[in-house]
C-alpha atoms as a PDB file:
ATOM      1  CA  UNK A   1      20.327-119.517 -18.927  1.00  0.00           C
ATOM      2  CA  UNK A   2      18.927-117.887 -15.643  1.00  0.00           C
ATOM      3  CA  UNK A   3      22.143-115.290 -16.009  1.00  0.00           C
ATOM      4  CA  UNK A   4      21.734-114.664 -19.879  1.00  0.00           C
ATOM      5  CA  UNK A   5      17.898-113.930 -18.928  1.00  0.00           C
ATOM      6  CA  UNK A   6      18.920-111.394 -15.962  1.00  0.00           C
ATOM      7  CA  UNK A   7      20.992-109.266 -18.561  1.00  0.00           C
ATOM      8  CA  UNK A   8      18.732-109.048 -21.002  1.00  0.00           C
ATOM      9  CA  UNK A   9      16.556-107.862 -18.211  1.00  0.00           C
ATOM     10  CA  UNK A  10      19.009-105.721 -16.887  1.00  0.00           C
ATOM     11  CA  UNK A  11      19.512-104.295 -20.637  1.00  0.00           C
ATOM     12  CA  UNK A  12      15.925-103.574 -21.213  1.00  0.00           C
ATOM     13  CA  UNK A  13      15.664-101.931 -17.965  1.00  0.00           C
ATOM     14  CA  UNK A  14      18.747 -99.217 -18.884  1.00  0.00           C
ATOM     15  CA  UNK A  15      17.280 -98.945 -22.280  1.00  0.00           C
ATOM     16  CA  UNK A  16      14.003 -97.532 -20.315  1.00  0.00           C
ATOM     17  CA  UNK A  17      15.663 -95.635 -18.233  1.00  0.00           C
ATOM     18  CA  UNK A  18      18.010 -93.915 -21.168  1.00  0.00           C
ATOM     19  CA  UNK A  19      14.345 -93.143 -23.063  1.00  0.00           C
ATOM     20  CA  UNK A  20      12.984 -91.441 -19.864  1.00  0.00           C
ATOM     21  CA  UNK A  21      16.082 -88.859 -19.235  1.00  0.00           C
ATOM     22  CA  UNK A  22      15.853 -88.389 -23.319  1.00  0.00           C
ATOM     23  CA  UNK A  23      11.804 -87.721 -22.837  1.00  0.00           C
ATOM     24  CA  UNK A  24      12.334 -85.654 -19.401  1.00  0.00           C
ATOM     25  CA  UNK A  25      15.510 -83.565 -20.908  1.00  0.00           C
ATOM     26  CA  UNK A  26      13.094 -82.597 -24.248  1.00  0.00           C
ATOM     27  CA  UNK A  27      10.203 -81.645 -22.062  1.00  0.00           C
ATOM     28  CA  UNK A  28      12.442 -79.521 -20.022  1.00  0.00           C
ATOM     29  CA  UNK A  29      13.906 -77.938 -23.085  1.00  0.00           C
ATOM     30  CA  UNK A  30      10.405 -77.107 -24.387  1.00  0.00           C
ATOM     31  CA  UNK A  31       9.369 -76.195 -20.674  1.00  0.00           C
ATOM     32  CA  UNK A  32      12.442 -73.682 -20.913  1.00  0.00           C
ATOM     33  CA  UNK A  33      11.605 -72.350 -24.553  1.00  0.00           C
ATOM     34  CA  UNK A  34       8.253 -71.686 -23.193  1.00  0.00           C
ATOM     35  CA  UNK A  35       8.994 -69.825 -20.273  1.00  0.00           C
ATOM     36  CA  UNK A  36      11.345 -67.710 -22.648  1.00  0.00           C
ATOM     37  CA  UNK A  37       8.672 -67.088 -25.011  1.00  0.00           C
ATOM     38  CA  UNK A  38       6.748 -64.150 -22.935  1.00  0.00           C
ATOM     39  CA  UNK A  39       9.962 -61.878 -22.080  1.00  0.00           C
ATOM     40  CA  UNK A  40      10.189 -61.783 -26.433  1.00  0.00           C
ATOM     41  CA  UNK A  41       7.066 -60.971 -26.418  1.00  0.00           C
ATOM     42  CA  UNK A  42       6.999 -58.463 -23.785  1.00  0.00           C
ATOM     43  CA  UNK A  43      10.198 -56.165 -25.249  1.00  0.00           C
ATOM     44  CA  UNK A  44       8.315 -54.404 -27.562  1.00  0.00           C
ATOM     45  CA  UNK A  45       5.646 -53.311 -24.728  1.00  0.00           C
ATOM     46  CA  UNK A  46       8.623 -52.536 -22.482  1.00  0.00           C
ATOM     47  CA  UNK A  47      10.089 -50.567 -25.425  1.00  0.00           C
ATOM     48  CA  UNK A  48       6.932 -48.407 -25.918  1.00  0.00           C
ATOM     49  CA  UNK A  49       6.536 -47.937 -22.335  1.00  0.00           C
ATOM     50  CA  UNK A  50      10.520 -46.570 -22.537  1.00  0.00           C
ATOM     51  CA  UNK A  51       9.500 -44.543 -25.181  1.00  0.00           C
ATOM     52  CA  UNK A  52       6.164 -43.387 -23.955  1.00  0.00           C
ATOM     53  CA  UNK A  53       7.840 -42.034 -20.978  1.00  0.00           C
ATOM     54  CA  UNK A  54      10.331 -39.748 -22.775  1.00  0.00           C
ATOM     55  CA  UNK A  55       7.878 -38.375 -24.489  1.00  0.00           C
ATOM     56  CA  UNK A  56       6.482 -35.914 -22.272  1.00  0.00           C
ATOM     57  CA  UNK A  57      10.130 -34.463 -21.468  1.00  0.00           C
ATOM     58  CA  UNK A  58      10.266 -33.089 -25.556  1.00  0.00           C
ATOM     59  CA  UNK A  59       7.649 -30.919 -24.902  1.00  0.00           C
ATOM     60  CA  UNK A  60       7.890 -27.766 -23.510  1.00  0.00           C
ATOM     61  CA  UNK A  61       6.038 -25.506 -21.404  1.00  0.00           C
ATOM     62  CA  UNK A  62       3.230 -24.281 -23.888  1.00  0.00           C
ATOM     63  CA  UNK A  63       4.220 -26.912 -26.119  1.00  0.00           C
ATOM     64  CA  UNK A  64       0.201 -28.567 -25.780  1.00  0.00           C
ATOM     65  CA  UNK A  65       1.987 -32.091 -25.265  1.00  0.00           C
ATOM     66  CA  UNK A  66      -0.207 -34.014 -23.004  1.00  0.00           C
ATOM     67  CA  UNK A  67       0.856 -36.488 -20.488  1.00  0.00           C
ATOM     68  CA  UNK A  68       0.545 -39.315 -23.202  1.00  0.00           C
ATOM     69  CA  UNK A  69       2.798 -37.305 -25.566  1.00  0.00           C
ATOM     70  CA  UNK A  70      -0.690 -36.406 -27.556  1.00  0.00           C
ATOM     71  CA  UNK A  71      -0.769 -32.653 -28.885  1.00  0.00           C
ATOM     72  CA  UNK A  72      -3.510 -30.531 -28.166  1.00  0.00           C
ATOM     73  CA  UNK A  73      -4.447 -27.037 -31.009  1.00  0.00           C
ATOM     74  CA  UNK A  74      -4.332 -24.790 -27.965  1.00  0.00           C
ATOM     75  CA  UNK A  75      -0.347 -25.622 -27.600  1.00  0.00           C
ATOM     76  CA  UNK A  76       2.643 -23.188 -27.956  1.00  0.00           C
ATOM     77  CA  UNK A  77       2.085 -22.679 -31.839  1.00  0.00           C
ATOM     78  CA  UNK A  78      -0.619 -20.138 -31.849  1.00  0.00           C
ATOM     79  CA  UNK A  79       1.521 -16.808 -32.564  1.00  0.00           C
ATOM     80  CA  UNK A  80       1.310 -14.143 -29.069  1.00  0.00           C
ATOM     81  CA  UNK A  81      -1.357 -11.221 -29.437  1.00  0.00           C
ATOM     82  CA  UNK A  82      -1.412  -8.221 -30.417  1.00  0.00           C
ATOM     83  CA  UNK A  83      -1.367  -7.020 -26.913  1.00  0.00           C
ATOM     84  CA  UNK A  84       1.953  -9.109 -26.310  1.00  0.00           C
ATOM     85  CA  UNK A  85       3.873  -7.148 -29.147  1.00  0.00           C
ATOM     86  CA  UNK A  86       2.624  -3.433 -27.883  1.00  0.00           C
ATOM     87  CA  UNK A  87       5.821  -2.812 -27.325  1.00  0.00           C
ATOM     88  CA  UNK A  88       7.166  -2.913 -30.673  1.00  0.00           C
ATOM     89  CA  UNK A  89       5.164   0.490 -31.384  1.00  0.00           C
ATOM     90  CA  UNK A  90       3.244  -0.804 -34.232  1.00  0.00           C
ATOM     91  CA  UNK A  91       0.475  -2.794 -32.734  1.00  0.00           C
ATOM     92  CA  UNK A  92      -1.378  -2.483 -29.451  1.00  0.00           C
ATOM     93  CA  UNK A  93       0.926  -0.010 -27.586  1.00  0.00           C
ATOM     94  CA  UNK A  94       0.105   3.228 -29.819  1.00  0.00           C
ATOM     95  CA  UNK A  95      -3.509   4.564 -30.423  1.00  0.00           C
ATOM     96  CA  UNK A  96      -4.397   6.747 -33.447  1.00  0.00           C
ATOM     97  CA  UNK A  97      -3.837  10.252 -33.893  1.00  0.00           C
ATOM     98  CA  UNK A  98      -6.738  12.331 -33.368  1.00  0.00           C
ATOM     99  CA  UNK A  99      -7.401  16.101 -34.535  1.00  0.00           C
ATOM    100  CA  UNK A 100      -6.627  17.171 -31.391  1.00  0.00           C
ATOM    101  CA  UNK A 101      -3.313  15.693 -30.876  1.00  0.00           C
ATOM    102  CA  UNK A 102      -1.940  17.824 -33.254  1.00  0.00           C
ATOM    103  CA  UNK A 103      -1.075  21.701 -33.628  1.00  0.00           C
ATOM    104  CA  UNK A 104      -1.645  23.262 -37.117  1.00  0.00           C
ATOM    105  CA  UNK A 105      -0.056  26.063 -39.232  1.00  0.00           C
ATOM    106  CA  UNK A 106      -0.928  26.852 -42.649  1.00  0.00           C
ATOM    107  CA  UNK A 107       1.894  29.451 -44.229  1.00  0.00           C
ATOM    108  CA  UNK A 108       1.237  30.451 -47.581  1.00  0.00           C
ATOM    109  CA  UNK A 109       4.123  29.009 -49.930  1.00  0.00           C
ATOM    110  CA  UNK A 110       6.245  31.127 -52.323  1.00  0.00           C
ATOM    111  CA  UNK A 111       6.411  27.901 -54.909  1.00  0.00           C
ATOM    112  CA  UNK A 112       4.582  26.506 -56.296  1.00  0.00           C
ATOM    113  CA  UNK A 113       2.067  29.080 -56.516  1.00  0.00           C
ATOM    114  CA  UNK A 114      -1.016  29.300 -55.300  1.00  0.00           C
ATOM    115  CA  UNK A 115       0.225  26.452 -52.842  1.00  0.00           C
ATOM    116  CA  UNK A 116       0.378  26.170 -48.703  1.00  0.00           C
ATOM    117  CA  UNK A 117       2.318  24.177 -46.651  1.00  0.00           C
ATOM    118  CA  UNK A 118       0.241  22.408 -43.673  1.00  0.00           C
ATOM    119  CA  UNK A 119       2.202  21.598 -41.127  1.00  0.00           C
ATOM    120  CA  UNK A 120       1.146  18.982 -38.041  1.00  0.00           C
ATOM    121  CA  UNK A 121       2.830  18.661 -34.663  1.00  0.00           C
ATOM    122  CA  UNK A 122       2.388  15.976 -32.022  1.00  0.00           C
ATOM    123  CA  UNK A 123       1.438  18.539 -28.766  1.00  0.00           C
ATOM    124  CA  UNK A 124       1.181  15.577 -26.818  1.00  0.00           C
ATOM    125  CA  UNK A 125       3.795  13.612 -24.779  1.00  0.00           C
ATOM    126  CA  UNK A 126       2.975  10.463 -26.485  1.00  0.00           C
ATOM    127  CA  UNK A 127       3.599   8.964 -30.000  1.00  0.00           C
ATOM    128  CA  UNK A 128       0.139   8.270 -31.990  1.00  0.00           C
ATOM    129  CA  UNK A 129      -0.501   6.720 -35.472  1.00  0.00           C
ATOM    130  CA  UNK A 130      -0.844   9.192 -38.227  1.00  0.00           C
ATOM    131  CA  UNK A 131      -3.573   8.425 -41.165  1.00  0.00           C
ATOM    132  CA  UNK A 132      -1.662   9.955 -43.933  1.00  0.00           C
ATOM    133  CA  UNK A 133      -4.092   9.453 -46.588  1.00  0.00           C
ATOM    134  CA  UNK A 134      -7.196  10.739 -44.221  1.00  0.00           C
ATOM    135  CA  UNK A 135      -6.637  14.443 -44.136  1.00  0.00           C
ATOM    136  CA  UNK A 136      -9.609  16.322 -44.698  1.00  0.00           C
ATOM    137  CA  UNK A 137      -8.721  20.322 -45.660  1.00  0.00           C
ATOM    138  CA  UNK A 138     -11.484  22.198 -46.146  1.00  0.00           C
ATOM    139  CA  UNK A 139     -12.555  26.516 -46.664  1.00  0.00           C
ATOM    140  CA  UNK A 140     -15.097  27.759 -44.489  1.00  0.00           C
ATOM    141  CA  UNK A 141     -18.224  28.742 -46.690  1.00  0.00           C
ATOM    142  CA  UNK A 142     -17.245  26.545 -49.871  1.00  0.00           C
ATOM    143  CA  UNK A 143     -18.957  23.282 -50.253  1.00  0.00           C
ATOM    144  CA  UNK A 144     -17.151  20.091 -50.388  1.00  0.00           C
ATOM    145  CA  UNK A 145     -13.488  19.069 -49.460  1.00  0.00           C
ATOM    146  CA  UNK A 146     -10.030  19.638 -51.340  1.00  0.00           C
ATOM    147  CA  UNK A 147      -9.204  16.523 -53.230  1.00  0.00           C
ATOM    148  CA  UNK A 148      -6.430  14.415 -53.273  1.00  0.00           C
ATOM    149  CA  UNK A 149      -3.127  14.901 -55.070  1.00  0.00           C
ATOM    150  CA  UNK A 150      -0.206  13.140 -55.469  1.00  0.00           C
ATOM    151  CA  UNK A 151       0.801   9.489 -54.246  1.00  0.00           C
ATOM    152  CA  UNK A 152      -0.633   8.014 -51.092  1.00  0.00           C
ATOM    153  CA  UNK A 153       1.551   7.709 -47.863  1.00  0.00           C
ATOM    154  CA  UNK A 154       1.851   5.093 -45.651  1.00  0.00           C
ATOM    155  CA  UNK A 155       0.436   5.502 -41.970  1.00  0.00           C
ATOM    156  CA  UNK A 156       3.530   6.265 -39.463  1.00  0.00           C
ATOM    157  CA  UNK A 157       4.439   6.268 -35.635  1.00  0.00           C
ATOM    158  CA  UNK A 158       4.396  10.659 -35.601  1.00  0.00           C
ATOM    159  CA  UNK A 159       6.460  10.596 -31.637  1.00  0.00           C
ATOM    160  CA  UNK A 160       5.836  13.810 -29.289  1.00  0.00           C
ATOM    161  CA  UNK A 161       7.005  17.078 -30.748  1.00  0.00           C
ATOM    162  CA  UNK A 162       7.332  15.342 -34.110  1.00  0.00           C
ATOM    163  CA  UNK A 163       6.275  16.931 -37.569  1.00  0.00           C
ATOM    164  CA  UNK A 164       4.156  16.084 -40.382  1.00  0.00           C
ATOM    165  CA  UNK A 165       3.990  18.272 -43.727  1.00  0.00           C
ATOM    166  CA  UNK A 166       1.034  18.311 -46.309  1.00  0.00           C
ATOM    167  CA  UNK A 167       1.343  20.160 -49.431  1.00  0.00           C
ATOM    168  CA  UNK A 168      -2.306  22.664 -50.192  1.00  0.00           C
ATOM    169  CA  UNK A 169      -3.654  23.540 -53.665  1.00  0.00           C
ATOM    170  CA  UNK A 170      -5.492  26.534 -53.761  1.00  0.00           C
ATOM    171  CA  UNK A 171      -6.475  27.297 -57.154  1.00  0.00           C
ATOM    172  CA  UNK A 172      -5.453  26.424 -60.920  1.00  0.00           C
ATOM    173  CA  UNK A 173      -3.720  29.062 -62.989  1.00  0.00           C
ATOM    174  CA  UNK A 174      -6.168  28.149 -65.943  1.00  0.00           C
ATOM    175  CA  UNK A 175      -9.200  28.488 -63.748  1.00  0.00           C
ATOM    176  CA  UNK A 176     -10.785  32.028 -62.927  1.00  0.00           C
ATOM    177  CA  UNK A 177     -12.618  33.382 -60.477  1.00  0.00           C
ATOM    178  CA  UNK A 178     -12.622  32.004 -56.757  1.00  0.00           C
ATOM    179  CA  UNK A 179     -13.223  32.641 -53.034  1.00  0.00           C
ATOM    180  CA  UNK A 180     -11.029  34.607 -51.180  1.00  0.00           C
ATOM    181  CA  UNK A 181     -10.281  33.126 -47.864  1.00  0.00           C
ATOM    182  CA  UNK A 182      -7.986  33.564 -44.872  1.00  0.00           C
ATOM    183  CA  UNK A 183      -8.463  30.483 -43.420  1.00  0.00           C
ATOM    184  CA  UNK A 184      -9.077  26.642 -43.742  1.00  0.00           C
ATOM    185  CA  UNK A 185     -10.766  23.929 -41.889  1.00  0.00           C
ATOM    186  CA  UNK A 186      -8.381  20.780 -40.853  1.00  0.00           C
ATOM    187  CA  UNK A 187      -9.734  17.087 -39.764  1.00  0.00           C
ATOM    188  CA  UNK A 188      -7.797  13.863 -39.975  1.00  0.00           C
ATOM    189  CA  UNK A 189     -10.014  11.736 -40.720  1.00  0.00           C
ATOM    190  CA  UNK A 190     -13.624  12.906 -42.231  1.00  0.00           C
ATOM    191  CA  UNK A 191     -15.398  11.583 -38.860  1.00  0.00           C
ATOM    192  CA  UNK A 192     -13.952  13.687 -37.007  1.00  0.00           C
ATOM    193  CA  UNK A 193     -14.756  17.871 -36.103  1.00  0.00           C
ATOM    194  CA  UNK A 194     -12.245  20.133 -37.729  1.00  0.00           C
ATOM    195  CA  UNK A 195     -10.021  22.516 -36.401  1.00  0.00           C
ATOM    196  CA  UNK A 196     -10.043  25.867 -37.492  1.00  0.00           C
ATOM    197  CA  UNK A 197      -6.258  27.054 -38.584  1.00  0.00           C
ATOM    198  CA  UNK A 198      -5.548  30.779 -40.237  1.00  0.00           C
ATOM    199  CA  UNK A 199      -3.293  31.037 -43.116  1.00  0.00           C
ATOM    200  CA  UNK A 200      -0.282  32.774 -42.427  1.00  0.00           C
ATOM    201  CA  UNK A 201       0.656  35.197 -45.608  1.00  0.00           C
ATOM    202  CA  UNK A 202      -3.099  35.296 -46.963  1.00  0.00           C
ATOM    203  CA  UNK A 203      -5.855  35.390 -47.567  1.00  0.00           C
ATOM    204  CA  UNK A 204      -5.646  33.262 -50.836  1.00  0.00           C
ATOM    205  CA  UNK A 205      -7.964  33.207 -53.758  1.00  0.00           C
ATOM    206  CA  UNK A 206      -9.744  29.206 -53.449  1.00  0.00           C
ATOM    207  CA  UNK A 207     -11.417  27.684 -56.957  1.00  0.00           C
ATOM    208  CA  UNK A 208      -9.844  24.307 -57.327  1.00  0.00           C
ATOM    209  CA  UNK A 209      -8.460  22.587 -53.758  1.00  0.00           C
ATOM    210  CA  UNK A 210      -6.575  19.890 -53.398  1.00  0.00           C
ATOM    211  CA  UNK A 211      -4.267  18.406 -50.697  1.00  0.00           C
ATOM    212  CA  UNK A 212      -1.710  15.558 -50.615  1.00  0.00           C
ATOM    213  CA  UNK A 213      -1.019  13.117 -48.013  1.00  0.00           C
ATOM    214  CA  UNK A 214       1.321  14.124 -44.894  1.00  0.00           C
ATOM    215  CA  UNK A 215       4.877  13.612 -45.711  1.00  0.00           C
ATOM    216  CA  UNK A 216       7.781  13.704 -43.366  1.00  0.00           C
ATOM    217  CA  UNK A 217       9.472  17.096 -45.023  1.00  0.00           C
ATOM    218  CA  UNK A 218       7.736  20.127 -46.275  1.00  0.00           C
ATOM    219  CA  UNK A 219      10.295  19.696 -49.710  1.00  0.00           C
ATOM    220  CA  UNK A 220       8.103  16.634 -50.119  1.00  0.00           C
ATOM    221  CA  UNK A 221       4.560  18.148 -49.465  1.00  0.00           C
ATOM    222  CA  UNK A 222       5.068  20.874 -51.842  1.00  0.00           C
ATOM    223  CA  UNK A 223       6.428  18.300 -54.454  1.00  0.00           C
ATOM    224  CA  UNK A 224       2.569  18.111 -56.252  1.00  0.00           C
END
């Protein structure tokens, strides 16, 4: 009896001990599941960081990324100024022509009649931007300016030595009467003084004046 007793002793004493490793084991498994838990939850964060940290190496100098890969409206997108492209001719490299850039002739032509030719030449050493559509002709002692003729021009780069050709309407063939004149009065631009140019083969007989814009041949000037 006193050995039967001793094994069931024995056997409730292993069955104890068996529970205890099965409790220990599943508190070590959640103990390991828990320690787990915060490297899961820390990728993404170590993610971003990765990502925040290549950010800054996309953007360029002028690019207005900021050390947190923000962007900024003073970045690399605003186009250059003018003053950038003065090269090109066109912008801020090349002033405007003046009346006193330019040398005049007036030479009476033989068609159409009653018509001159006006020709303009840069007497400076450097290019300037012709107003084409500006040109003021007028006759010393007549009131008002010549009007304009024919299709308007576009403004162009005239370089030194270069040559610009306006066609001059004296008179009408169905008007009478008129002013005779042997010279005319020439301004680019009606803000400006004009210069006083003789006409070569007059004087001419003035009732009706007109002028076109300057053209780059005197075959086109003489055109209206």
């Amino acid at each position: 009896m006193a050995h039967a007793a001793r094994s069931r002793r024995t056997t409730a004493v292993l069955a104890a001990l068996s529970l205890g490793i099965l409790a220990l084991t599943a508190c070590n498994g959640d103990a390991e599941k828990g320690t787990a838990a915060p490297s899961a939850v820390a990728s993404p964060s170590a993610a971003a960081a990765d990502k925040g940290s290549e950010t800054p190496s996309t953007a360029g100098p002028g690019d207005g990324g900021s050390a947190g890969g923000g962007s900024s409206d003073s970045g690399g997108s605003t186009p250059p100024s003018s003053e950038s492209r003065s090269d090109d001719g066109q912008d801020g490299g090349v002033g405007m022509c003046e009346t006193t850039d330019l040398s005049y002739n007036v030479t009476v032509a033989s068609k159409p009649v009653n018509h001159a030719l006006l020709t303009a030449t840069n007497k400076g050493s450097d290019p300037c931007l012709l107003p084409t559509n500006d040109l003021v002709i007028t006759i010393p002692g007549l009131d008002g300016a010549a009007e304009h003729m024919g299709p308007d021009g576009k403004d162009w780069i005239l370089k030194a030595g270069e040559r610009a050709y306006a066609g001059i309407m004296f008179s009408r063939a169905d008007t009478a009467g008129g002013k005779s004149a042997d010279k005319v009065e020439v301004a680019l631009t009606s803000s400006e003084s004009p210069a006083t140019v003789p006409i070569d083969g007059g004087p001419v007989t003035v009732n009706d004046g007109q002028v076109t814009s300057f053209f780059g041949t005197a075959e086109d000037a003489l055109t209206y």
